[in-house]
Protein backbone atom coordinates (compact mmCIF):
# COMPACT_ATOMS: atom_id res chain seq x y z
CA UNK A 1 -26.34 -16.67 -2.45
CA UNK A 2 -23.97 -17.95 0.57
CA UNK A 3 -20.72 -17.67 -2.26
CA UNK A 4 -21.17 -13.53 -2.40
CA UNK A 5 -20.54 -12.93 1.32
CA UNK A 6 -16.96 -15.57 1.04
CA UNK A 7 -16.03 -13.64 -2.08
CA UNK A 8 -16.44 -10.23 -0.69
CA UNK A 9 -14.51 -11.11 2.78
CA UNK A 10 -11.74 -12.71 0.78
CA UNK A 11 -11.82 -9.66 -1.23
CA UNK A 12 -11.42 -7.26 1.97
CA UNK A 13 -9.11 -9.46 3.45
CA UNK A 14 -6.94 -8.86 0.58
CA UNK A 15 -7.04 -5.54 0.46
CA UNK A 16 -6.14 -5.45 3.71
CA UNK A 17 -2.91 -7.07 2.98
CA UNK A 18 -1.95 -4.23 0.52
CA UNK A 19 -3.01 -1.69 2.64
CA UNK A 20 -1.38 -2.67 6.00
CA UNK A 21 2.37 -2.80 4.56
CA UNK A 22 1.70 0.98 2.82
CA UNK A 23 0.75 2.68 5.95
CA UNK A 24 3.41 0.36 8.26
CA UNK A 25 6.17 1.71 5.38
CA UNK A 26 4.76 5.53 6.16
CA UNK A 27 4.86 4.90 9.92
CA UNK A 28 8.80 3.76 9.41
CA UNK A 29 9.61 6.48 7.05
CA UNK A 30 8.54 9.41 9.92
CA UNK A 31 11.27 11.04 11.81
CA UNK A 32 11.24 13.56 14.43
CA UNK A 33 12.08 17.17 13.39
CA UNK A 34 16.23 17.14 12.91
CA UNK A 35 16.58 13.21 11.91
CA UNK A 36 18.33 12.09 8.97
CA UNK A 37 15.95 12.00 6.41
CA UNK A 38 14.52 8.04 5.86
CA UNK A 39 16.55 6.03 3.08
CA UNK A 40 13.28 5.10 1.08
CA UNK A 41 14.59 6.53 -2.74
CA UNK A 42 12.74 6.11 -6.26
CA UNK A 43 14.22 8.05 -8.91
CA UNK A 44 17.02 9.88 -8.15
CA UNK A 45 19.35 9.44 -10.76
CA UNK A 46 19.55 11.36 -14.27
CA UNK A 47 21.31 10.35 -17.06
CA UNK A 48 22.34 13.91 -18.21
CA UNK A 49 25.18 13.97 -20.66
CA UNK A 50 27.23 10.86 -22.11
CA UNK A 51 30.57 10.48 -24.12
CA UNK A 52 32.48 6.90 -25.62
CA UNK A 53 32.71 4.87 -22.28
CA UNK A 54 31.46 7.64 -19.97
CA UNK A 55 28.15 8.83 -18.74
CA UNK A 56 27.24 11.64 -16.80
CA UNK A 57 24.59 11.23 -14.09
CA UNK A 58 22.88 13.67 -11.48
CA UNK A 59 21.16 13.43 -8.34
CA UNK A 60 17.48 14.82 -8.25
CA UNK A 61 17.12 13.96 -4.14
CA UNK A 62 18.11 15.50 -1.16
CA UNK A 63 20.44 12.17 0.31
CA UNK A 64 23.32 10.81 -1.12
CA UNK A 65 23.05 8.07 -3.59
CA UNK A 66 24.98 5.08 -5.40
CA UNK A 67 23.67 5.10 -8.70
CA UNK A 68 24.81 3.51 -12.70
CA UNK A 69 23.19 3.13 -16.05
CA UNK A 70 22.09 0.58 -18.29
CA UNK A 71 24.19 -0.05 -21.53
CA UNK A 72 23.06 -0.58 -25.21
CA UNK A 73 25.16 -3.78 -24.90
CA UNK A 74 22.74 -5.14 -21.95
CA UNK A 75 26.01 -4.27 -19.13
CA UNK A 76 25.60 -2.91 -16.39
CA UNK A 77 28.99 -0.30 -15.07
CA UNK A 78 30.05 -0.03 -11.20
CA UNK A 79 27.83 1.90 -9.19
CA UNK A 80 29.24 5.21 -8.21
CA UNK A 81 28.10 7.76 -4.86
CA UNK A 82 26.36 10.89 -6.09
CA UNK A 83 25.88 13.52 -3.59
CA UNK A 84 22.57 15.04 -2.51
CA UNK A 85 21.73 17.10 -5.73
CA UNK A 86 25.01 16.86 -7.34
CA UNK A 87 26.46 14.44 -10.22
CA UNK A 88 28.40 11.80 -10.61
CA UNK A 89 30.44 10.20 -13.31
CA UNK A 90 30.26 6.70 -14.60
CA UNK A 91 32.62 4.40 -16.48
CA UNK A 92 33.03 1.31 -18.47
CA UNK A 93 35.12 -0.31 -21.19
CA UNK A 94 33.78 -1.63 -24.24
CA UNK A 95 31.12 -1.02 -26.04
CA UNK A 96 27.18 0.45 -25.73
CA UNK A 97 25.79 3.91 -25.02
CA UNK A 98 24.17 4.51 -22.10
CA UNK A 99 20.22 4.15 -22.32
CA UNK A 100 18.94 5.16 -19.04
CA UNK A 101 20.41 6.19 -15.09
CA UNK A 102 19.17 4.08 -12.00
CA UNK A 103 19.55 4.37 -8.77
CA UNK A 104 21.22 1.23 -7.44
CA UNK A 105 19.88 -0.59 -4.31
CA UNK A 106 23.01 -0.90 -1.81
């Protein structure tokens, strides 16, 4: 009877955990009206077009990004900058196609 209580306030303590970090992460990502927009990005980039050692990637977001793609050949090519809603070309020698565009973390 006593073991329901301890299980439910370990329970809410834990979700309090997950909950405190999401709102803290909203509070940081406000800005007044006229500040640079906060640097919190998902999925920006778009792997739009591709070629033999080339890859053509776009920028879905509204900030400037550094972003690459992942090769057949499990390589990964130098990021590159993509401007706010504009594209971006990537290179590599060797072989592999590109299979997907991500937005690298720099």
């Amino acid at each position: 009877m006593f073991r329901l209580p301890r299980a439910l306030g370990a329970l809410v303590a834990g979700a309090a955990l997950v909950v405190v970090p999401v709102q803290a992460a909203g509070a940081a990502g406000a800005a007044e009206p006229g500040a640079a927009a906060p640097q919190i990005l998902g999925a920006c980039a778009e792997l739009t077009d591709q070629g033999p050692g080339w890859a053509s990637l776009r920028n879905d977001c509204g900030v400037e990004i550094d972003g690459s793609v992942q090769l057949s050949s499990g390589k990964n090519p130098k990021c590159v900058t993509i401007p706010a809603y504009g594209t971006g070309t990537v290179y590599w020698k060797g072989s592999g196609t590109a299979e997907y565009a991500y937005d690298c973390l720099t």
